[in-house]
N, C-alpha and C. Protein backbone atom coordinates (compact mmCIF):
# COMPACT_ATOMS: atom_id res chain seq x y z
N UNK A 1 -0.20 21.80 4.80
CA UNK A 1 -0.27 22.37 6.14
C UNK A 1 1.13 22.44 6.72
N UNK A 2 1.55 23.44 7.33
CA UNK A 2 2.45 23.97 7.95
C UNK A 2 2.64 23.01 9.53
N UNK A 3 3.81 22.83 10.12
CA UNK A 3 4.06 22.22 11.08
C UNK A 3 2.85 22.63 12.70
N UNK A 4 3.36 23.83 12.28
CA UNK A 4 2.57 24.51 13.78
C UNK A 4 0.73 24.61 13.50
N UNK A 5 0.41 24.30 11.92
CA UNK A 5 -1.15 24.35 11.96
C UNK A 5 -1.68 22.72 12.56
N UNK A 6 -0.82 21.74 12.82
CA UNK A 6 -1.00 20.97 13.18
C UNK A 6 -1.64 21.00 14.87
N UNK A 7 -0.80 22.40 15.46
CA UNK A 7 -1.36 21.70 16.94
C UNK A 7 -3.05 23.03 17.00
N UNK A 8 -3.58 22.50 17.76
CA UNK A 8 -4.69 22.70 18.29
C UNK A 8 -4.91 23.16 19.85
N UNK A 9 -5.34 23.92 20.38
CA UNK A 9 -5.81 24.26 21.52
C UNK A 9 -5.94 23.34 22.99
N UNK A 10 -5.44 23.44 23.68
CA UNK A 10 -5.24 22.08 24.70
C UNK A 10 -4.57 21.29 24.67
N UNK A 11 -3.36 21.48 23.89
CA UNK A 11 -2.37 20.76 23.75
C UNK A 11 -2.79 19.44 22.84
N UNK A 12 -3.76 19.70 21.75
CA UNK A 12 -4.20 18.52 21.41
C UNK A 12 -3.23 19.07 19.79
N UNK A 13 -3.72 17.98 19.33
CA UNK A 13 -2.54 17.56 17.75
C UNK A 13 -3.50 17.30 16.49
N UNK A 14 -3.22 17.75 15.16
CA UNK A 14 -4.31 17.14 14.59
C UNK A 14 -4.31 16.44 13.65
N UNK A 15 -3.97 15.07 13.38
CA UNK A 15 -3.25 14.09 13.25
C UNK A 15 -2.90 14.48 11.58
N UNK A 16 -4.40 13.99 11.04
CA UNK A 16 -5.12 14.32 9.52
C UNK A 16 -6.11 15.62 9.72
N UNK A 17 -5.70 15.88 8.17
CA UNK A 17 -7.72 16.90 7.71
C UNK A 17 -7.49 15.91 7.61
N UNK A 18 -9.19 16.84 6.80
CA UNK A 18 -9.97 16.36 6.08
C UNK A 18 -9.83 15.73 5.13
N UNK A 19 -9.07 16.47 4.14
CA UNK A 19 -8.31 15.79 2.82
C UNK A 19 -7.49 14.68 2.52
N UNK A 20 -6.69 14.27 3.81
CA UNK A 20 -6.27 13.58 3.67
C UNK A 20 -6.94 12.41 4.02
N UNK A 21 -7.42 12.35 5.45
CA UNK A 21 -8.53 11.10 5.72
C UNK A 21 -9.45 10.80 4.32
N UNK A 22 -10.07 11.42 3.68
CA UNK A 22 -10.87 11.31 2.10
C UNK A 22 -9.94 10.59 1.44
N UNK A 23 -8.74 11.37 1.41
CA UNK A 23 -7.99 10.67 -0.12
C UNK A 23 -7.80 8.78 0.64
N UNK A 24 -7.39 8.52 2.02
CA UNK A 24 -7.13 7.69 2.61
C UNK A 24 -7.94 6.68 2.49
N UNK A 25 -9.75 7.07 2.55
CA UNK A 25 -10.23 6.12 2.36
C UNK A 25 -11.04 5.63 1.26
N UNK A 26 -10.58 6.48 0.04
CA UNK A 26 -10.48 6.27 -1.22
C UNK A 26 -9.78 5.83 -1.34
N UNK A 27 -8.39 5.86 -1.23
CA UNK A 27 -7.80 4.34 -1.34
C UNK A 27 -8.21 3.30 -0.99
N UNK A 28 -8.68 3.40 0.23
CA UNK A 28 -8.82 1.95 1.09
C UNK A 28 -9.65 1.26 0.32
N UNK A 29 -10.64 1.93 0.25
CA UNK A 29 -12.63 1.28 -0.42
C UNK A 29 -12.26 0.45 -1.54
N UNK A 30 -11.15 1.84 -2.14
CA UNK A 30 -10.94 1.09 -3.90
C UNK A 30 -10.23 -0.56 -3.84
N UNK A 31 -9.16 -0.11 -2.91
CA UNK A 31 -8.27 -1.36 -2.74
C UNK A 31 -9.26 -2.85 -2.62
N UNK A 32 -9.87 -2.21 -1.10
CA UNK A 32 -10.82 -3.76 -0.98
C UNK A 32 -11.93 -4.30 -2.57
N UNK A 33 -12.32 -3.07 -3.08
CA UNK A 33 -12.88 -3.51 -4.20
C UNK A 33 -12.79 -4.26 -5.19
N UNK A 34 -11.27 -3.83 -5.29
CA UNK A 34 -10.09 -4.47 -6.54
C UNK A 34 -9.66 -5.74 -5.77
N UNK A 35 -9.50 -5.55 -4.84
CA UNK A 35 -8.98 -7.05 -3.88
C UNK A 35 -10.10 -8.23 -4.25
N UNK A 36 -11.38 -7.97 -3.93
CA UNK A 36 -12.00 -8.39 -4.07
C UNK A 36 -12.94 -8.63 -5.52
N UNK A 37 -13.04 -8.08 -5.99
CA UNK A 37 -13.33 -8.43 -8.00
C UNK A 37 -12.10 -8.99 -8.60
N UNK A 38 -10.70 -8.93 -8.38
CA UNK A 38 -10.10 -9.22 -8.78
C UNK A 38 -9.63 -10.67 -8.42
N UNK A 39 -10.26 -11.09 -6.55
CA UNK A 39 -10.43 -12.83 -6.54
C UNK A 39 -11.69 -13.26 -7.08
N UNK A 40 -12.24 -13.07 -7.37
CA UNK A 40 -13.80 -13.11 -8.54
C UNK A 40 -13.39 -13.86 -9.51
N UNK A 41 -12.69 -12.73 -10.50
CA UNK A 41 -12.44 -12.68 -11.30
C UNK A 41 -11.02 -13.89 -11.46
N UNK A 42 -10.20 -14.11 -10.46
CA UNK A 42 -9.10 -15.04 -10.98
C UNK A 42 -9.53 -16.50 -10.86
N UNK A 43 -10.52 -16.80 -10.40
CA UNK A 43 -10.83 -18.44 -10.48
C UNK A 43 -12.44 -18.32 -10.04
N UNK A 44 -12.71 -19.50 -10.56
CA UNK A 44 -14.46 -19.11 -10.79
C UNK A 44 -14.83 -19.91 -8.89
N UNK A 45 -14.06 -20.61 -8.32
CA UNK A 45 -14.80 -20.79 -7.07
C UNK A 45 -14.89 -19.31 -6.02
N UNK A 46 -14.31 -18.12 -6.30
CA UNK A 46 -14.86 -17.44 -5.91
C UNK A 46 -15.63 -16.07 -6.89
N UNK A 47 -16.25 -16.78 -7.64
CA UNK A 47 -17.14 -15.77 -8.69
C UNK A 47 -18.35 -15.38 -7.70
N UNK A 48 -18.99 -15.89 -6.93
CA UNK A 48 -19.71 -15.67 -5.78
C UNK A 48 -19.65 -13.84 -5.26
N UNK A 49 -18.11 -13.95 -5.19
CA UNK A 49 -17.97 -12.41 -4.86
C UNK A 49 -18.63 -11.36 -5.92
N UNK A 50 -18.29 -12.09 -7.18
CA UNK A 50 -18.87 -10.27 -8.33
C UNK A 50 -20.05 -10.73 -8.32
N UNK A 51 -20.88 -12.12 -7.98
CA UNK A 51 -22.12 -11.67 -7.95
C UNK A 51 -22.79 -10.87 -6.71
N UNK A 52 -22.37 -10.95 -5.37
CA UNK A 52 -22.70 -10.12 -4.65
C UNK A 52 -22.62 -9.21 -4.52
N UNK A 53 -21.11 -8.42 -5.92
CA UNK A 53 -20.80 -7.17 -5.38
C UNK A 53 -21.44 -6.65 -7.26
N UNK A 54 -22.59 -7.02 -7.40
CA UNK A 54 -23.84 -6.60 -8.95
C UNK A 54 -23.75 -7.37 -9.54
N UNK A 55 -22.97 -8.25 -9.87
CA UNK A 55 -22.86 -9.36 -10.41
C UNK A 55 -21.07 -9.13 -11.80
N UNK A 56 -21.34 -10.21 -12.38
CA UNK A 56 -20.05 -10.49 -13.32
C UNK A 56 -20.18 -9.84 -13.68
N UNK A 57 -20.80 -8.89 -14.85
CA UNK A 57 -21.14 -7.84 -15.45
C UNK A 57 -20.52 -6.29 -14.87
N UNK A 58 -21.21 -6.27 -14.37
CA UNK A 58 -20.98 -4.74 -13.44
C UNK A 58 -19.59 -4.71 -12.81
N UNK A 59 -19.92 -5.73 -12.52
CA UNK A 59 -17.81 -5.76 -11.35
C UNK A 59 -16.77 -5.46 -12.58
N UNK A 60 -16.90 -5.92 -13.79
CA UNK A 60 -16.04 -6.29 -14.40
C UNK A 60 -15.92 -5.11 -15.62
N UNK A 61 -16.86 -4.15 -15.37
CA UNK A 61 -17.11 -2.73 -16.13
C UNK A 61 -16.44 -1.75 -14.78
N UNK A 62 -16.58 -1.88 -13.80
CA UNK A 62 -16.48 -1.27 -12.32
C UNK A 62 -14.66 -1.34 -12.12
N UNK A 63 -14.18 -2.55 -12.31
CA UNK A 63 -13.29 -2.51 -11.92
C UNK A 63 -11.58 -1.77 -12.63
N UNK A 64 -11.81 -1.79 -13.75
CA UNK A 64 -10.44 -0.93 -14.15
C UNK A 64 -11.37 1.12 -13.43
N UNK A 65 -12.63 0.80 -13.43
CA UNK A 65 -12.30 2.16 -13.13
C UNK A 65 -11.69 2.44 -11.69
N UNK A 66 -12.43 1.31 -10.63
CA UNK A 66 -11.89 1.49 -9.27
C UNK A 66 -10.12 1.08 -9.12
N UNK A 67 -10.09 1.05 -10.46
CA UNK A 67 -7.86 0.88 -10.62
C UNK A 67 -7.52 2.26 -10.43
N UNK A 68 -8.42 3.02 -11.01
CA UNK A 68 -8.45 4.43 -11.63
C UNK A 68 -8.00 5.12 -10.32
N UNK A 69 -9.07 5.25 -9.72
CA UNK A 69 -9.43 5.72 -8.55
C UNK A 69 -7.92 5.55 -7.52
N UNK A 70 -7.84 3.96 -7.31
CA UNK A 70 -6.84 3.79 -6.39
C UNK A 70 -5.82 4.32 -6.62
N UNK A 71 -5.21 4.10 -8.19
CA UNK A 71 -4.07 5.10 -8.08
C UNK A 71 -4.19 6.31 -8.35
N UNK A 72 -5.04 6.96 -8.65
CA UNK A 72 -4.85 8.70 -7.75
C UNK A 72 -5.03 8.80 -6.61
N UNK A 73 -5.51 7.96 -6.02
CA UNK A 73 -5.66 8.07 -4.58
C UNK A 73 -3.92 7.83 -4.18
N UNK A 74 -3.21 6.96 -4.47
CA UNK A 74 -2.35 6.28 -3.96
C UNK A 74 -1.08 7.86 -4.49
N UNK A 75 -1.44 8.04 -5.77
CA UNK A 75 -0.40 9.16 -6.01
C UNK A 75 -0.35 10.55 -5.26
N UNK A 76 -1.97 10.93 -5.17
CA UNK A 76 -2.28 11.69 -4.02
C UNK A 76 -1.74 11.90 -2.46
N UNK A 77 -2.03 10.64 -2.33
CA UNK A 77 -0.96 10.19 -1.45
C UNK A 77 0.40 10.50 -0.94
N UNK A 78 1.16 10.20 -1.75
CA UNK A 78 2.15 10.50 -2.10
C UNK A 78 2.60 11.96 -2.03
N UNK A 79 1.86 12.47 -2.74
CA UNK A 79 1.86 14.02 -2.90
C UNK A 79 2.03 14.95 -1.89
N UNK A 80 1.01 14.33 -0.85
CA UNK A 80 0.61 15.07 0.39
C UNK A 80 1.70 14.70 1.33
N UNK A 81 2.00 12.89 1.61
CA UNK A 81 3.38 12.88 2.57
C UNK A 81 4.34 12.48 1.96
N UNK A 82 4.61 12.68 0.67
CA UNK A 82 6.21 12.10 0.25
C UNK A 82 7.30 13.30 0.80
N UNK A 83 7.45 14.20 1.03
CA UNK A 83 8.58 15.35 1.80
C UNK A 83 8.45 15.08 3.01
N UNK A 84 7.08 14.97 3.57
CA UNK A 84 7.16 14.33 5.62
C UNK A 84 7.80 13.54 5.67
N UNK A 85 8.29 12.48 4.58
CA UNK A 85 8.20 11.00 5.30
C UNK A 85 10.12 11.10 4.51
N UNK A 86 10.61 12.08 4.63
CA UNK A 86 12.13 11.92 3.98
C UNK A 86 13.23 11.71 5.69
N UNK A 87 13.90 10.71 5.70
CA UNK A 87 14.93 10.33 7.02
C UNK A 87 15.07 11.49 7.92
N UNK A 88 14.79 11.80 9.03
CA UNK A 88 15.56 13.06 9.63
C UNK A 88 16.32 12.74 11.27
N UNK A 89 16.71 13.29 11.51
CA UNK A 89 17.73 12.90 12.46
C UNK A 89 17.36 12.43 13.44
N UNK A 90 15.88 12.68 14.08
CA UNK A 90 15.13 12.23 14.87
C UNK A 90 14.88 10.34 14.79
N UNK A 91 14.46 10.38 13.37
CA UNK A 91 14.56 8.57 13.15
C UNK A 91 15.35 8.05 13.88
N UNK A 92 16.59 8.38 13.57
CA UNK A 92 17.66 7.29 14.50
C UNK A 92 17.52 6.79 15.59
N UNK A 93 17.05 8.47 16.45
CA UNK A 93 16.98 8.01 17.78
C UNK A 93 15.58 7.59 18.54
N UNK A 94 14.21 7.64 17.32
CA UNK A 94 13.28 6.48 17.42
C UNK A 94 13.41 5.03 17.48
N UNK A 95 14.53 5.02 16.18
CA UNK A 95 14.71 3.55 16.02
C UNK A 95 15.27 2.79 17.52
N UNK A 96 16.14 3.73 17.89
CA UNK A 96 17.24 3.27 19.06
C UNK A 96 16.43 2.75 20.10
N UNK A 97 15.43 3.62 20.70
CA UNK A 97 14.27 3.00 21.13
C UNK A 97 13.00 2.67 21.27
N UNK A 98 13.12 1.67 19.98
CA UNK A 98 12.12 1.20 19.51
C UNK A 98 11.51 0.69 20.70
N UNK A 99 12.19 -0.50 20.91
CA UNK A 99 12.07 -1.79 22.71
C UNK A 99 10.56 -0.61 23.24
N UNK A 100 11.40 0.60 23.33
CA UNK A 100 10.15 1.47 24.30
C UNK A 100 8.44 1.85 23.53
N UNK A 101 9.03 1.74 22.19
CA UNK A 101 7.57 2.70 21.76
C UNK A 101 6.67 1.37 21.52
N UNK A 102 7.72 -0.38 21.62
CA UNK A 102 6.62 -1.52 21.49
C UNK A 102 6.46 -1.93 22.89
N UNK A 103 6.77 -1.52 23.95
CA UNK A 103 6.71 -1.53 25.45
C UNK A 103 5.81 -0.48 26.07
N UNK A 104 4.91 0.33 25.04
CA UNK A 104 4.47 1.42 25.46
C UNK A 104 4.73 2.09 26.82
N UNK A 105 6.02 2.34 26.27
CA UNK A 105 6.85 3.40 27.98
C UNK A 105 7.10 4.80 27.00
N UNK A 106 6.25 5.71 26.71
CA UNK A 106 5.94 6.31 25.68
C UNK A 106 7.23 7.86 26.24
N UNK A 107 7.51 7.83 28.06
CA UNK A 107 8.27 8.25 28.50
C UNK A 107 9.97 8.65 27.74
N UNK A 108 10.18 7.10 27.59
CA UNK A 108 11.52 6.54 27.03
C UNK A 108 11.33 6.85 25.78
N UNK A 109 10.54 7.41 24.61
CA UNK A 109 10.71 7.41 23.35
C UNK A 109 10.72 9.05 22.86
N UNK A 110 11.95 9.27 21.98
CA UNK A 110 12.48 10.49 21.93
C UNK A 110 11.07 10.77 21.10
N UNK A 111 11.00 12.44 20.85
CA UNK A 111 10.32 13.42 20.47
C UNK A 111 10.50 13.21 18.90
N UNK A 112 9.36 13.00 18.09
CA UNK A 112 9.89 12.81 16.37
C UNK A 112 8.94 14.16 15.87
N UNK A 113 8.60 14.25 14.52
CA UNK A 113 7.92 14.88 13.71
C UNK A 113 6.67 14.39 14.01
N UNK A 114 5.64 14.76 12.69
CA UNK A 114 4.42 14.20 12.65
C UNK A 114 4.64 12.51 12.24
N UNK A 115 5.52 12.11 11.31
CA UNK A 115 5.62 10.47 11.44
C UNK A 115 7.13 10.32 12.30
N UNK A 116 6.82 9.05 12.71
CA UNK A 116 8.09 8.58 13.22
C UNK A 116 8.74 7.56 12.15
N UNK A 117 9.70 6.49 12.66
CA UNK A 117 10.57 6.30 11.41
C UNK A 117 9.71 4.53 11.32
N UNK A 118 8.44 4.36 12.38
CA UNK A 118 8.02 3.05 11.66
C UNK A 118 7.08 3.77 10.73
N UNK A 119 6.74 4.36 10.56
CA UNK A 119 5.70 5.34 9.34
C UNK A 119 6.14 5.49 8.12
N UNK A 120 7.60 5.79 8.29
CA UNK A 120 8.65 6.11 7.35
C UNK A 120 8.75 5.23 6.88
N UNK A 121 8.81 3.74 7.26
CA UNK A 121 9.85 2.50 6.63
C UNK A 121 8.24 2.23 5.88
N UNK A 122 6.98 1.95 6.50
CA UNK A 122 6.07 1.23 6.10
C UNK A 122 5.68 2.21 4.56
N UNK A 123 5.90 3.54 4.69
CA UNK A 123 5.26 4.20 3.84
C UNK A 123 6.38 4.17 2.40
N UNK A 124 7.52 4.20 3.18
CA UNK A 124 8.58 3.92 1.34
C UNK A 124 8.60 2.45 1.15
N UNK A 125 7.99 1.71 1.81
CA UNK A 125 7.85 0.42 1.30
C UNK A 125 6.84 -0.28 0.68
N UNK A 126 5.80 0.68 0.86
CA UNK A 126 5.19 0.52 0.01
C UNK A 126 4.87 1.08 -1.77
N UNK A 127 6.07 2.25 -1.63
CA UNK A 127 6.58 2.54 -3.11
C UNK A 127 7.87 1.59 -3.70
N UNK A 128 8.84 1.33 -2.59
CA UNK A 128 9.90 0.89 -3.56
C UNK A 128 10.19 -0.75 -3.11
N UNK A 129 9.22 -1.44 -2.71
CA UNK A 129 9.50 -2.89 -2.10
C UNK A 129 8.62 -3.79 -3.74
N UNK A 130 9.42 -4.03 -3.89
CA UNK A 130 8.79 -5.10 -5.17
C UNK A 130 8.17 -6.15 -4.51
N UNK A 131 8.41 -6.67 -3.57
CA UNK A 131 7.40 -7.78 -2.93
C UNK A 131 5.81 -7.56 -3.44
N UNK A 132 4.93 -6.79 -3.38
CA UNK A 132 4.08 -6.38 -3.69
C UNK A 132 3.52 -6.54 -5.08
N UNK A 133 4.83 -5.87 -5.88
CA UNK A 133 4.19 -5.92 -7.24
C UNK A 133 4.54 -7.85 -7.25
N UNK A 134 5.45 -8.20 -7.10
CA UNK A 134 5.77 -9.79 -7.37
C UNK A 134 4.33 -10.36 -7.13
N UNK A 135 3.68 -10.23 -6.09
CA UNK A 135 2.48 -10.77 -5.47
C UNK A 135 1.29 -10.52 -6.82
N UNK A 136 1.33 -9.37 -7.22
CA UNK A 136 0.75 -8.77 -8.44
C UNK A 136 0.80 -9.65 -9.79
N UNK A 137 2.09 -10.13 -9.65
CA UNK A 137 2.36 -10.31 -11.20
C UNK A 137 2.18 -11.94 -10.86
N UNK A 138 2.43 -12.79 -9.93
CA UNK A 138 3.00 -14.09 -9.76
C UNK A 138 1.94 -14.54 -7.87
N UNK A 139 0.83 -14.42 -7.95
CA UNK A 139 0.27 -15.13 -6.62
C UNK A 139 0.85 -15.95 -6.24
N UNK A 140 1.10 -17.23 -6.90
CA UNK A 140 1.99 -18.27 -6.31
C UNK A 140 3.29 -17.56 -5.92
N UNK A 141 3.82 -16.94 -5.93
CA UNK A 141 5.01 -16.90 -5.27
C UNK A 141 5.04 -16.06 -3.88
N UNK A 142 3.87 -15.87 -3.76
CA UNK A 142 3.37 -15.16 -2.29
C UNK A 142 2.55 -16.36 -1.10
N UNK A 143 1.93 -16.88 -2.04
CA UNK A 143 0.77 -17.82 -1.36
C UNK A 143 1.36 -19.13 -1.62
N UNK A 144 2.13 -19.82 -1.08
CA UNK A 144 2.11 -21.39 -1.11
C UNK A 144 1.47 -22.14 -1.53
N UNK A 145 0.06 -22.09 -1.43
CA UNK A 145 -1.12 -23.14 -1.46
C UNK A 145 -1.19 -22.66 -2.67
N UNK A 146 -1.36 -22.02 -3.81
CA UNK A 146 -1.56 -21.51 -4.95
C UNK A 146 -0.49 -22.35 -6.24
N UNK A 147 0.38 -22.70 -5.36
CA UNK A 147 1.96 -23.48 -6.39
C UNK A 147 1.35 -24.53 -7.31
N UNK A 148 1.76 -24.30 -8.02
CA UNK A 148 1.55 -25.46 -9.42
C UNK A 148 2.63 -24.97 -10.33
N UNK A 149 2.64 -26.38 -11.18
CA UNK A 149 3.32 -26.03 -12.29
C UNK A 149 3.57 -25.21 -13.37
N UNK A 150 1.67 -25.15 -13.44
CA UNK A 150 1.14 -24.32 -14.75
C UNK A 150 1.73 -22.91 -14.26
N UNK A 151 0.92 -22.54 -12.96
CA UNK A 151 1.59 -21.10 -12.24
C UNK A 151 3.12 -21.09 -11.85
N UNK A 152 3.80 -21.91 -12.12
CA UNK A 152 5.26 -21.47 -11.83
C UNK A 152 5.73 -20.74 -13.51
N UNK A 153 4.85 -21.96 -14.38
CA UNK A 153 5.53 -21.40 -15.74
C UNK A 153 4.80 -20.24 -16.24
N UNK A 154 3.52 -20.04 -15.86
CA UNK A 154 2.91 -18.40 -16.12
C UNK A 154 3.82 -17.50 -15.04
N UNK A 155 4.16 -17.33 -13.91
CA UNK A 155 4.88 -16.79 -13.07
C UNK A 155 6.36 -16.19 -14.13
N UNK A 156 6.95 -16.83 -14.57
CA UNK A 156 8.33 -17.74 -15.38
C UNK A 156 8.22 -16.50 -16.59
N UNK A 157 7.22 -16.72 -17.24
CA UNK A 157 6.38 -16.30 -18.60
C UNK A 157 6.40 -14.85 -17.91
N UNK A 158 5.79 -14.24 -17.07
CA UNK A 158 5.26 -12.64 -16.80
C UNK A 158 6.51 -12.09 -16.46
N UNK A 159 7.24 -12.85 -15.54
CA UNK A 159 8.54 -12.23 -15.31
C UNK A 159 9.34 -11.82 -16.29
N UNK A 160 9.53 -12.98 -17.05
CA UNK A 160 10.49 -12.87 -18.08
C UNK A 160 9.63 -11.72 -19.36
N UNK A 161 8.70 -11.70 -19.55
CA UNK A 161 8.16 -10.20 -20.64
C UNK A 161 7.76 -9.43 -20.27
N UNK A 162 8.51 -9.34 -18.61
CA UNK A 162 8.31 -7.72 -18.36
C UNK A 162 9.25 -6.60 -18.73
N UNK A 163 9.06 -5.57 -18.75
CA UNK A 163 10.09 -4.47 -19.67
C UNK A 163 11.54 -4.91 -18.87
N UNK A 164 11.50 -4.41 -17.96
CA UNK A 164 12.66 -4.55 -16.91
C UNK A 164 13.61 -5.88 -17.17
N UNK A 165 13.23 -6.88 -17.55
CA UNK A 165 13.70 -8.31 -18.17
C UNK A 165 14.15 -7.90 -19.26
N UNK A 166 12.99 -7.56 -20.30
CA UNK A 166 13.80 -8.15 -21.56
C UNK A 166 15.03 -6.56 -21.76
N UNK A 167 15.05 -5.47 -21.00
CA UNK A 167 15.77 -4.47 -20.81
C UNK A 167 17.30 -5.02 -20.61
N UNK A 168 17.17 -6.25 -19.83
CA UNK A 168 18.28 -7.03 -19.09
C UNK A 168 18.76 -7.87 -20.25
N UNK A 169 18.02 -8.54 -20.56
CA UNK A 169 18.70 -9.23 -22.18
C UNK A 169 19.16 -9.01 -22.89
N UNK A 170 18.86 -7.42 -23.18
CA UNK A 170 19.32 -6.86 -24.25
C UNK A 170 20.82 -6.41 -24.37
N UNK A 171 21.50 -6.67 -22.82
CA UNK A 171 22.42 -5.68 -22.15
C UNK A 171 23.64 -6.87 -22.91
């Protein structure tokens, strides 16, 4: 969609389609799914969950496909706002006054695109912030209460035979 198919009659705006709200909450559904079979699945005091969500069986046939899902959803994603969401000169002078747009003095906050630049930061951070995948690969190193030994040295272990590592060794 083109900039100007965005506005609407009455001065109204139109945030999302259709398409995108869909792809959006195909991500979402999948995410909580995987969020959830996947604490199931990592320690048996919450196995409770894949039985409520069909049981061990089904969750555990269900779930690489709802992987499936999320990341086309997530690449989709991508697809649709990775060129919206590139720095433009306007950011700056969002950022500058920020104070206003968390003061809702909506007056004081310059004129941006369809995202502004907290849209921007949250949305490339969720492609290029490794925090995330770390959380992925190593729970304990996200969650405190999770720390043990065994999980520092599986943590230790995943890090170290991931491509990107032994890429580094080799150097």
């Amino acid at each position: 969609m083109s900039g100007s198919s965005y506005l609407l009659p009455n001065d109204r705006v139109l945030r999302y389609d259709f398409r995108e709200r869909m792809t959006h909450w195909m991500a979402g559904i999948s995410y909580v799914y995987l969020l959830l079979t996947g604490l199931a699945f990592w320690t048996p005091w919450l196995f409770w969950i894949a039985v409520v969500l069909g049981g061990g069986s089904t969750s555990r046939m269900l779930h690489p496909w709802a992987g499936l899902i999320f990341a086309f959803a997530v690449l989709r994603m991508y697809a649709m706002w990775g060129l919206q969401m590139r720095e433009a000169p306007a950011d700056k002078a969002w950022w500058n006054a920020i104070r206003h747009y968390i003061s809702n003095e909506d007056e004081k906050v310059p004129p941006v695109g369809r995202f502004n630049g907290g849209q921007k930061l949250l949305f490339w951070s969720f492609f290029c912030n490794p925090s995330p995948r770390r959380c992925a690969w190593c729970p304990s190193s996200c969650i405190p209460w999770l720390r043990s030994p065994a999980s520092d040295f599986s943590c230790c272990m995943c890090t170290w035979a991931r491509p990107t590592s032994a890429a580094r060794l080799a150097r």
